[in-house]
C-alpha atoms as a PDB file:
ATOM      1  CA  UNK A   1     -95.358 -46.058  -5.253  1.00  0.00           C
ATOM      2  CA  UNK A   2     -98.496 -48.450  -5.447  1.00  0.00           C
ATOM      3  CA  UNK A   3     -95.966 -51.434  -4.695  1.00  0.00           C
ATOM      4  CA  UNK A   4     -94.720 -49.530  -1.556  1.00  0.00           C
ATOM      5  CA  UNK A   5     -97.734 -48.627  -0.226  1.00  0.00           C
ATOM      6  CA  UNK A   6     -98.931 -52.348  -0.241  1.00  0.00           C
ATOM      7  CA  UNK A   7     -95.643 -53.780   1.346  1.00  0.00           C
ATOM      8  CA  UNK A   8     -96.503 -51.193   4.140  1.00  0.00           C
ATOM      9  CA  UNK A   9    -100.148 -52.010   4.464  1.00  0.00           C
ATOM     10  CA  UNK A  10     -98.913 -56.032   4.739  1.00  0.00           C
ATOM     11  CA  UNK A  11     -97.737 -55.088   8.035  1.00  0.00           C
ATOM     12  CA  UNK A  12    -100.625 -54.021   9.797  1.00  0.00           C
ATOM     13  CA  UNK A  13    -102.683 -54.678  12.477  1.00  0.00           C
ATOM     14  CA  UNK A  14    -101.181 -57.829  14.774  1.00  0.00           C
ATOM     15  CA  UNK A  15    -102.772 -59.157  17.717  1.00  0.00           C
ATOM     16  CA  UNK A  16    -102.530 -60.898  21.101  1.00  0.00           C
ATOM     17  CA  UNK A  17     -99.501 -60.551  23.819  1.00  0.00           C
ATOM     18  CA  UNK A  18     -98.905 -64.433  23.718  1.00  0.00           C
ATOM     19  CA  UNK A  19     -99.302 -66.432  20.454  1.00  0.00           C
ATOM     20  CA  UNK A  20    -101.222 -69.069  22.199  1.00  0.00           C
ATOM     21  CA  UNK A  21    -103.747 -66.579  23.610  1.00  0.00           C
ATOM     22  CA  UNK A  22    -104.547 -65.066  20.487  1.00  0.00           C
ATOM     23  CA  UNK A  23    -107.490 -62.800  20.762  1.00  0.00           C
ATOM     24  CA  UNK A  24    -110.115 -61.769  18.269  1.00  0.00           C
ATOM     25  CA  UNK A  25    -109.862 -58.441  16.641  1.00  0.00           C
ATOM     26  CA  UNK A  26    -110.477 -55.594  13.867  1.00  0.00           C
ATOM     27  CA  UNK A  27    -108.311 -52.630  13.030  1.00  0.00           C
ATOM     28  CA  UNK A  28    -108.957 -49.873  10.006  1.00  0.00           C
ATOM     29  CA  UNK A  29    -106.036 -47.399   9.145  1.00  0.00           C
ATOM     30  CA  UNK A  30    -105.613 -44.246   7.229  1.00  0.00           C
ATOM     31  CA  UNK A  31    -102.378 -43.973   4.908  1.00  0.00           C
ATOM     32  CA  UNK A  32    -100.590 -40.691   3.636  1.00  0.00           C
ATOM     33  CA  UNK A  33     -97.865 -39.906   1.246  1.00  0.00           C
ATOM     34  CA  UNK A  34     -96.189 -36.737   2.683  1.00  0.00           C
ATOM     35  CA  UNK A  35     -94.713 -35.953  -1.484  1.00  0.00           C
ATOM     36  CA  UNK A  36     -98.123 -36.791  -2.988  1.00  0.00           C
ATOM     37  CA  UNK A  37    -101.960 -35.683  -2.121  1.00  0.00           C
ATOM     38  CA  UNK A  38    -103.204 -39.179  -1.763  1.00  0.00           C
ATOM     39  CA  UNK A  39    -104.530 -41.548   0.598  1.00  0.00           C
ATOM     40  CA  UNK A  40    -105.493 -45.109   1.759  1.00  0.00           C
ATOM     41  CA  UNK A  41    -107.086 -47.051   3.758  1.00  0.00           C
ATOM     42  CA  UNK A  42    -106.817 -51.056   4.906  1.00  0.00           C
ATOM     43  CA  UNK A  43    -108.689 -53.221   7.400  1.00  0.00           C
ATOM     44  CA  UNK A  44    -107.336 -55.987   9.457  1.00  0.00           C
ATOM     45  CA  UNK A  45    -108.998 -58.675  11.583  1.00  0.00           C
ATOM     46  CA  UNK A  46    -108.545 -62.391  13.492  1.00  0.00           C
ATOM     47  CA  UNK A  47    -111.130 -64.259  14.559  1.00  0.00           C
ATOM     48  CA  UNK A  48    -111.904 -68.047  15.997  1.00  0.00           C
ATOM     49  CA  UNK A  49    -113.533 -70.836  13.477  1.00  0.00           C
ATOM     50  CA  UNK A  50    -116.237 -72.935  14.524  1.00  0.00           C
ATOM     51  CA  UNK A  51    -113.003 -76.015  13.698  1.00  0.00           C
ATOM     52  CA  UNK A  52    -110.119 -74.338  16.044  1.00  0.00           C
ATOM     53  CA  UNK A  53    -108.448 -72.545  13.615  1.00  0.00           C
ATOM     54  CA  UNK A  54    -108.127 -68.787  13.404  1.00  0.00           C
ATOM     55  CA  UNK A  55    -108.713 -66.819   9.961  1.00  0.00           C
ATOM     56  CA  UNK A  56    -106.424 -63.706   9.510  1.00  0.00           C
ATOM     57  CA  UNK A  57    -107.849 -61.200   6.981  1.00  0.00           C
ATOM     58  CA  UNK A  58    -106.649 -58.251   5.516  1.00  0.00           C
ATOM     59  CA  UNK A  59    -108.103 -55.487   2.752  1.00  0.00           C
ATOM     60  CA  UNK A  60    -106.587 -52.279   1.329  1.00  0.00           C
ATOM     61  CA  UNK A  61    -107.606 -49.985  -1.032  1.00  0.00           C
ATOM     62  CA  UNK A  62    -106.632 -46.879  -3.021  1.00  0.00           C
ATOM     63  CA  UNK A  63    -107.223 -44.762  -5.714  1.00  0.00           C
ATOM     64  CA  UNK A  64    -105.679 -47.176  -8.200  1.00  0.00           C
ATOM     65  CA  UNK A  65    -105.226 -50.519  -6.493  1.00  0.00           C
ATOM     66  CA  UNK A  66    -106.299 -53.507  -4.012  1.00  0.00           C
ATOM     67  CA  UNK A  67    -105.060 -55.810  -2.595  1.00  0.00           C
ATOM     68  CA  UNK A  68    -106.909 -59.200  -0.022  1.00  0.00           C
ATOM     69  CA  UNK A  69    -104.330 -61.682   1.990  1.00  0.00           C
ATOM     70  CA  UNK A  70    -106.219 -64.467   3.989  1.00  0.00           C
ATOM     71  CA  UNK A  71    -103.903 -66.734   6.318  1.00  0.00           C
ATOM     72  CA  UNK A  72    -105.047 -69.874   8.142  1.00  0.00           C
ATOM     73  CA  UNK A  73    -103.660 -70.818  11.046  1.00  0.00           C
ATOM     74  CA  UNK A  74    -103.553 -72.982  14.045  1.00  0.00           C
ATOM     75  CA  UNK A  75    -101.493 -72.632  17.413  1.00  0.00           C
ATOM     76  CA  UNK A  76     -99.875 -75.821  19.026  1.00  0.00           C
ATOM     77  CA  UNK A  77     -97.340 -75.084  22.020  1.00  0.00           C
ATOM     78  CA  UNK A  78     -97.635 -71.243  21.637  1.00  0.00           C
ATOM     79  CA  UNK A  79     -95.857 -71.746  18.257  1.00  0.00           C
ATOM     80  CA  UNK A  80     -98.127 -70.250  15.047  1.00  0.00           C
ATOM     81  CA  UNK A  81     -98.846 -73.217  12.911  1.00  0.00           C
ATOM     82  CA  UNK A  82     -99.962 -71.947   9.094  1.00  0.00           C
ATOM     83  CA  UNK A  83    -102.450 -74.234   6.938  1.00  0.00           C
ATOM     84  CA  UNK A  84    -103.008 -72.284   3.648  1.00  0.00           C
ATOM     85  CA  UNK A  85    -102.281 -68.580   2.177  1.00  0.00           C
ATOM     86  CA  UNK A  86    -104.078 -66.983  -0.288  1.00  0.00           C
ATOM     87  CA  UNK A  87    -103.074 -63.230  -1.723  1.00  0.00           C
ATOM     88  CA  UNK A  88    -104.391 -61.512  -4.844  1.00  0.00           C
ATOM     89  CA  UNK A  89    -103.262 -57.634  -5.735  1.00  0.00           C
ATOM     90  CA  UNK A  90    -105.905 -55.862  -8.455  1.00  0.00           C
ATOM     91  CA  UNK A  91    -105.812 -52.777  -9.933  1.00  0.00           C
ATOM     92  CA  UNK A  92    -103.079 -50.620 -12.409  1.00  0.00           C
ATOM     93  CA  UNK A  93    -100.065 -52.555 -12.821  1.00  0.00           C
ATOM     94  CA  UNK A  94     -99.388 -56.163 -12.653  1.00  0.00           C
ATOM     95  CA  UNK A  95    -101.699 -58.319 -11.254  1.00  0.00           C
ATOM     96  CA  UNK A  96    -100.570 -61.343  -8.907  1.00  0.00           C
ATOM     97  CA  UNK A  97    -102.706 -64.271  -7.199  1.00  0.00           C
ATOM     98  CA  UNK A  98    -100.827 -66.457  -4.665  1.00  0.00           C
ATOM     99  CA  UNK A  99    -101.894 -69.378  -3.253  1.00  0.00           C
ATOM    100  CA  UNK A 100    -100.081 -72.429  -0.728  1.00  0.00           C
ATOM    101  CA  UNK A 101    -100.700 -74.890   1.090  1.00  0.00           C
ATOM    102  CA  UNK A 102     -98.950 -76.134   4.340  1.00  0.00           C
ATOM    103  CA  UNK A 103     -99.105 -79.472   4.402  1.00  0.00           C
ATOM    104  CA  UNK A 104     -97.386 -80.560   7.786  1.00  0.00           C
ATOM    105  CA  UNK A 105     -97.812 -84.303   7.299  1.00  0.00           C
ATOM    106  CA  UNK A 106     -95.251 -84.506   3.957  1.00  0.00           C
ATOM    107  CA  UNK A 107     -93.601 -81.398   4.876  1.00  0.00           C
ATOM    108  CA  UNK A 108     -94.238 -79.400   1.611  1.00  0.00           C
ATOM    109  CA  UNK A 109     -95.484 -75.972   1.054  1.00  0.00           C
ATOM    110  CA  UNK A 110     -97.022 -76.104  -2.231  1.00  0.00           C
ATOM    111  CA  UNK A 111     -99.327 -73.645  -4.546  1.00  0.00           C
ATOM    112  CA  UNK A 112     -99.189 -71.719  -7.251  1.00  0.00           C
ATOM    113  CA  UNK A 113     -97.380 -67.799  -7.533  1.00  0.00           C
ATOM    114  CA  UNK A 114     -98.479 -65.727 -10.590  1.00  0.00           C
ATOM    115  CA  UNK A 115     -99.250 -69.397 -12.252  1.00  0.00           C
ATOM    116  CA  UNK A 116     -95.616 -70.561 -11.567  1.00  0.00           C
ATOM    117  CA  UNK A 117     -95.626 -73.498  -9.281  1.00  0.00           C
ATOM    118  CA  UNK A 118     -94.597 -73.743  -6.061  1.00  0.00           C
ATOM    119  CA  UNK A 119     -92.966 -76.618  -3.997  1.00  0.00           C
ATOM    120  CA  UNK A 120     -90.865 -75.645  -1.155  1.00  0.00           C
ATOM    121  CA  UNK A 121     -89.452 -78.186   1.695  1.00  0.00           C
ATOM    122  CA  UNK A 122     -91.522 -77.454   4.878  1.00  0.00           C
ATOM    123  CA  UNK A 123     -89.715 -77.741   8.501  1.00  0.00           C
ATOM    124  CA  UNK A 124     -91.411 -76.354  12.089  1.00  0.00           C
ATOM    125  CA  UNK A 125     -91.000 -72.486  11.930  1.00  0.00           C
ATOM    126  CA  UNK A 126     -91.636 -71.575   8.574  1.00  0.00           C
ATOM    127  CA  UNK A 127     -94.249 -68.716   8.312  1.00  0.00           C
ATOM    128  CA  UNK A 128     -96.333 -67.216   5.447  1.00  0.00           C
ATOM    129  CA  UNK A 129     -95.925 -63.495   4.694  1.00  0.00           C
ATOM    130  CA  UNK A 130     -99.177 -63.035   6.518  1.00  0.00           C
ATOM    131  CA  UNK A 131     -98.185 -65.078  10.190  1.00  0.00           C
ATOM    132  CA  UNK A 132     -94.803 -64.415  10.838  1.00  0.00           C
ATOM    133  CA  UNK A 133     -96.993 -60.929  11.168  1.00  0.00           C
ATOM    134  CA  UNK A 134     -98.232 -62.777  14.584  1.00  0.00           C
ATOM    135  CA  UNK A 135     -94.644 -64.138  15.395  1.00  0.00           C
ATOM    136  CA  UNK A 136     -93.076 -60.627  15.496  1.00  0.00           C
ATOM    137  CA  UNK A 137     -96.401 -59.812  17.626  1.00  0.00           C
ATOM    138  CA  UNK A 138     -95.651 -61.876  20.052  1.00  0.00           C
ATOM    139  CA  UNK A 139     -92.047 -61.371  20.401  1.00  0.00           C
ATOM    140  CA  UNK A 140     -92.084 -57.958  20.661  1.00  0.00           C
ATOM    141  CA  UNK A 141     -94.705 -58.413  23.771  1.00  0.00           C
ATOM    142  CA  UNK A 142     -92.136 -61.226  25.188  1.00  0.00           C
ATOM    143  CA  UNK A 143     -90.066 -58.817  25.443  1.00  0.00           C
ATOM    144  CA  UNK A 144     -87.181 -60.285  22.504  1.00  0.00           C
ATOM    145  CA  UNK A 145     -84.794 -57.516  21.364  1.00  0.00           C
ATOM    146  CA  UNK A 146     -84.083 -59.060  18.230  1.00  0.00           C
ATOM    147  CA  UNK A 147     -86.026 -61.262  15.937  1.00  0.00           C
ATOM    148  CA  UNK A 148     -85.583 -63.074  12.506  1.00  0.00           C
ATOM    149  CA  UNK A 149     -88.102 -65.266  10.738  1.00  0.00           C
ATOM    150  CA  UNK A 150     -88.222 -67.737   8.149  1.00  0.00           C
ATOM    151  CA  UNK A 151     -90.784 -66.610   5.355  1.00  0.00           C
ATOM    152  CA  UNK A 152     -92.216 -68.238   1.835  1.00  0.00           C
ATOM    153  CA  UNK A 153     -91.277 -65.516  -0.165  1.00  0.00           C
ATOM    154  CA  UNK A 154     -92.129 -66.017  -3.981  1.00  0.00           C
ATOM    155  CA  UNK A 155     -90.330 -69.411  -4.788  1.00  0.00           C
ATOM    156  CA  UNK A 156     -87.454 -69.540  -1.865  1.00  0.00           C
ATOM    157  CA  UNK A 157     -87.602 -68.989   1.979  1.00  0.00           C
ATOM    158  CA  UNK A 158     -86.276 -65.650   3.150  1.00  0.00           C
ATOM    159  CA  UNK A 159     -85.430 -64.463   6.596  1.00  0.00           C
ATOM    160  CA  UNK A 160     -86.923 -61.247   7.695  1.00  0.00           C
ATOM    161  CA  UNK A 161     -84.840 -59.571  10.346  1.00  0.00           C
ATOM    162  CA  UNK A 162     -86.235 -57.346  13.446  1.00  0.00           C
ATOM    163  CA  UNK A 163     -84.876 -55.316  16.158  1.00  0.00           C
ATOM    164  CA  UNK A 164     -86.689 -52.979  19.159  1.00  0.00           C
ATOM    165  CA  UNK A 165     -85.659 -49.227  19.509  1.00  0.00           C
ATOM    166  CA  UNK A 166     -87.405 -47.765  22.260  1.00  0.00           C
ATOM    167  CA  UNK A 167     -90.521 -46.719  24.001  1.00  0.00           C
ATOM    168  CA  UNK A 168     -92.573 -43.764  22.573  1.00  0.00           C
ATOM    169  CA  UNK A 169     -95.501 -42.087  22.469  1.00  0.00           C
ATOM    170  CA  UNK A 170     -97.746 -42.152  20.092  1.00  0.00           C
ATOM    171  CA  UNK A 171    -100.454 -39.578  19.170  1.00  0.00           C
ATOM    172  CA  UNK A 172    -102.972 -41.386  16.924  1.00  0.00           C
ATOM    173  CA  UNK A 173    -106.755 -41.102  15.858  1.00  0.00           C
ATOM    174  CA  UNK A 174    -107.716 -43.334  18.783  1.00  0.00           C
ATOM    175  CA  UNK A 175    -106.033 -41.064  21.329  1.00  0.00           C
ATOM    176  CA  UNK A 176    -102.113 -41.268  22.608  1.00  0.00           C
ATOM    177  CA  UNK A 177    -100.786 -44.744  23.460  1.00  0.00           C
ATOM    178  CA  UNK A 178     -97.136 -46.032  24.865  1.00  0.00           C
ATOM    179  CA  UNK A 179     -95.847 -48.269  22.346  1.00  0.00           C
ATOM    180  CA  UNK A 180     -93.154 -50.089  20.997  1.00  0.00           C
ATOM    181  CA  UNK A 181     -90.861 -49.342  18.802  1.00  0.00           C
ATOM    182  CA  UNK A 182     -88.918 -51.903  16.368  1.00  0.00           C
ATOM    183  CA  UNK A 183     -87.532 -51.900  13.324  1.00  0.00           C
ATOM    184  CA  UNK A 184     -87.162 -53.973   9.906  1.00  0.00           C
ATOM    185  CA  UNK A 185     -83.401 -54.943   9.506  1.00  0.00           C
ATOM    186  CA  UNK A 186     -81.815 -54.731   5.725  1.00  0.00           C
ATOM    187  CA  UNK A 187     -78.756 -55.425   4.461  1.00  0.00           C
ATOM    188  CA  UNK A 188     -77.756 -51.584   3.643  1.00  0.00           C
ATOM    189  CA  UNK A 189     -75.980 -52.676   0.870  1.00  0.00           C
ATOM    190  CA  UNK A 190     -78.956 -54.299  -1.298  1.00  0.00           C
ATOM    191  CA  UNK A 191     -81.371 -52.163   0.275  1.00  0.00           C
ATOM    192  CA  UNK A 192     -81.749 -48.865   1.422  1.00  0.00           C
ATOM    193  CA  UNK A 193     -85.583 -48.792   2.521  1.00  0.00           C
ATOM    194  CA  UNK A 194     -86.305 -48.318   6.059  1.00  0.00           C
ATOM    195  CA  UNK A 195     -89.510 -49.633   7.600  1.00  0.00           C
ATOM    196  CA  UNK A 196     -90.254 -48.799  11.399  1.00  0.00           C
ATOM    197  CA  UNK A 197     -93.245 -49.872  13.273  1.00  0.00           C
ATOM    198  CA  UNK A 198     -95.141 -49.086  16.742  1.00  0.00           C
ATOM    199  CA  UNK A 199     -96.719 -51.578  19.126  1.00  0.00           C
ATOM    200  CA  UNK A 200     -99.370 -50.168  21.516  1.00  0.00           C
ATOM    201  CA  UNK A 201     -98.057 -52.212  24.652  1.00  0.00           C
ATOM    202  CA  UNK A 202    -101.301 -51.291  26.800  1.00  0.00           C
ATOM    203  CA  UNK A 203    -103.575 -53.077  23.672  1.00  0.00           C
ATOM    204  CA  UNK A 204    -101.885 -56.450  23.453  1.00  0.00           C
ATOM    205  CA  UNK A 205     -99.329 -54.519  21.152  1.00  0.00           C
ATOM    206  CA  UNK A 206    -101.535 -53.658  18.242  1.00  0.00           C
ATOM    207  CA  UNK A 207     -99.861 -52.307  15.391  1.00  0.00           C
ATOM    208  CA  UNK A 208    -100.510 -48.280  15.569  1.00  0.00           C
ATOM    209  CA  UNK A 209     -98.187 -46.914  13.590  1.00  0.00           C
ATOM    210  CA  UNK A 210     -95.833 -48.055  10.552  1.00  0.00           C
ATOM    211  CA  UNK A 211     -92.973 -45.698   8.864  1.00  0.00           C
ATOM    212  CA  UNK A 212     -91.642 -46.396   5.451  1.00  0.00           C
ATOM    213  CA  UNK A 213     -89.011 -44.468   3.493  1.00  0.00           C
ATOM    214  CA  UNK A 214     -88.156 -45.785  -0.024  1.00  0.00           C
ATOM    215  CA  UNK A 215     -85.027 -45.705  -1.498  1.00  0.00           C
ATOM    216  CA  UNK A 216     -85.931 -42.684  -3.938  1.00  0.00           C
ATOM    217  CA  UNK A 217     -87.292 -40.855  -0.590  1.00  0.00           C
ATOM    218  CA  UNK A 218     -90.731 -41.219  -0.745  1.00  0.00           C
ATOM    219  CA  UNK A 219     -92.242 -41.748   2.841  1.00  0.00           C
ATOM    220  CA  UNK A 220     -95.356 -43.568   3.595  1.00  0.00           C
ATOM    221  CA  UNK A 221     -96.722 -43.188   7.278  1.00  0.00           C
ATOM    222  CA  UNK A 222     -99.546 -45.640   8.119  1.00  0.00           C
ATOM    223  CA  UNK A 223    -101.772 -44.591  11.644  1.00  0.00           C
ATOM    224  CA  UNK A 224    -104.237 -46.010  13.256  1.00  0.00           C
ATOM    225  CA  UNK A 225    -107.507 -45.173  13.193  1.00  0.00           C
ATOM    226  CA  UNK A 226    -109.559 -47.123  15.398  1.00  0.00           C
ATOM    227  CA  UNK A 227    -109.575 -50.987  16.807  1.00  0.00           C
ATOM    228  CA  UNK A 228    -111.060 -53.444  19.398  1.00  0.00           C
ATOM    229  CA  UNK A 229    -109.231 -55.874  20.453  1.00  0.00           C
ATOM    230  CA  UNK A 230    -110.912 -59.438  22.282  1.00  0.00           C
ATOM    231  CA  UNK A 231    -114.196 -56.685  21.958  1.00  0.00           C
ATOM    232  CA  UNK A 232    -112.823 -54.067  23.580  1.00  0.00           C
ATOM    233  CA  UNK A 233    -112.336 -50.604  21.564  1.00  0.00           C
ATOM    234  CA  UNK A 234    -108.907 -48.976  21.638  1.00  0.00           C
ATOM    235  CA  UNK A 235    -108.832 -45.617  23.494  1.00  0.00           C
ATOM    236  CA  UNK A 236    -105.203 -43.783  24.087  1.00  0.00           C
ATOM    237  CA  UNK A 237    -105.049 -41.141  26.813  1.00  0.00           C
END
């Protein structure tokens, strides 16, 4: 349950309609289990250095867990350039600390994943778990039907598969927004999880909402509870 929970919160909160007009922002969301009488909450931002870069930060928190994830990043031809990754999980359970580096010049990711090292060839296009966040961002707000990514998973390079649904409403703590709504595709037979997501399209298609039903059929549901984006606070009708 913790380990769901925390894949579900690592999909929150993505900014900015194009990737090269990122804008600053900050997002907090409430979590609920519908078997279980427990809750969470995360917090989500991106904002400018002083050096061009942007810093993407996330937090959660429940009653028996934590987790940070810090991505670096730059943006050269609207494509989402990483620089370095850093995750560490706390709490009951096993602990894990990751940490890479991008290193664009040799074209290496390398780092360190529970203490095992890492060393990974590194070619334009290859995301960490915390970016390819902002690539499915902006594709859903290009207005792509389908998407796939190339992600440092652990010690290979996975490809996480999207597709869009629809257009729905969405009734959240910030009022009722249009959004978005795409889905995480699995191979049914080596998974059966689902994981569906909303994308407010009249806030630069924040993340507002995020579904997840395990494969014992425990379901997670992950809302919105209140955001500015480039400074402006997010207000539904």
């Amino acid at each position: 349950m913790r380990r769901a929970l925390l894949f579900a919160f690592a999909l929150l909160a993505l900014p900015a309609a194009h990737a090269a007009d990122l804008s600053p922002f900050s997002a907090s969301y409430t979590a609920d289990w519908k078997q279980l009488p427990m809750s969470g909450s995360a917090e989500r931002s991106l904002e400018k250095n002083a050096n061009g870069q942007w810093t993407l930060s996330f937090k959660a928190s429940m009653m028996i867990a934590s987790l940070t994830e810090t991505s670096t990043l730059t943006v050269d031809k609207e494509a989402l350039i990483p620089q370095s990754y850093h995750f560490e999980r706390g709490g009951l359970g096993k602990a894990r600390t990751v940490d890479l580096d991008f290193d664009w010049d040799k074209k290496k990711v390398t780092g360190k994943d529970r203490g095992d090292a890492i060393n990974l060839p590194l070619n334009r296009g290859v995301l960490d778990k915390s970016t390819y966040q902002l690539a499915l961002q902006h594709d859903v707000a290009a207005g792509k039907k389908s998407m796939s990514y190339q992600v440092v998973d652990g010690d290979e390079i996975e490809t996480y598969d999207f597709r869009v649904l629809t257009t729905e409403k969405v009734d959240t703590k910030a009022g009722q927004v249009e959004a978005t709504k795409v889905e995480r595709v699995r191979d049914p037979t080596q998974s059966k999880r689902t994981t569906v997501l909303w994308f407010a399209k009249d806030w630069d298609y924040l993340l507002v909402k995020l579904q997840q039903v395990e494969t014992d059929g425990k379901e997670y549901n992950i809302m919105l509870q209140e955001g500015t984006v480039n400074g402006k606070a997010v207000k539904g009708s």
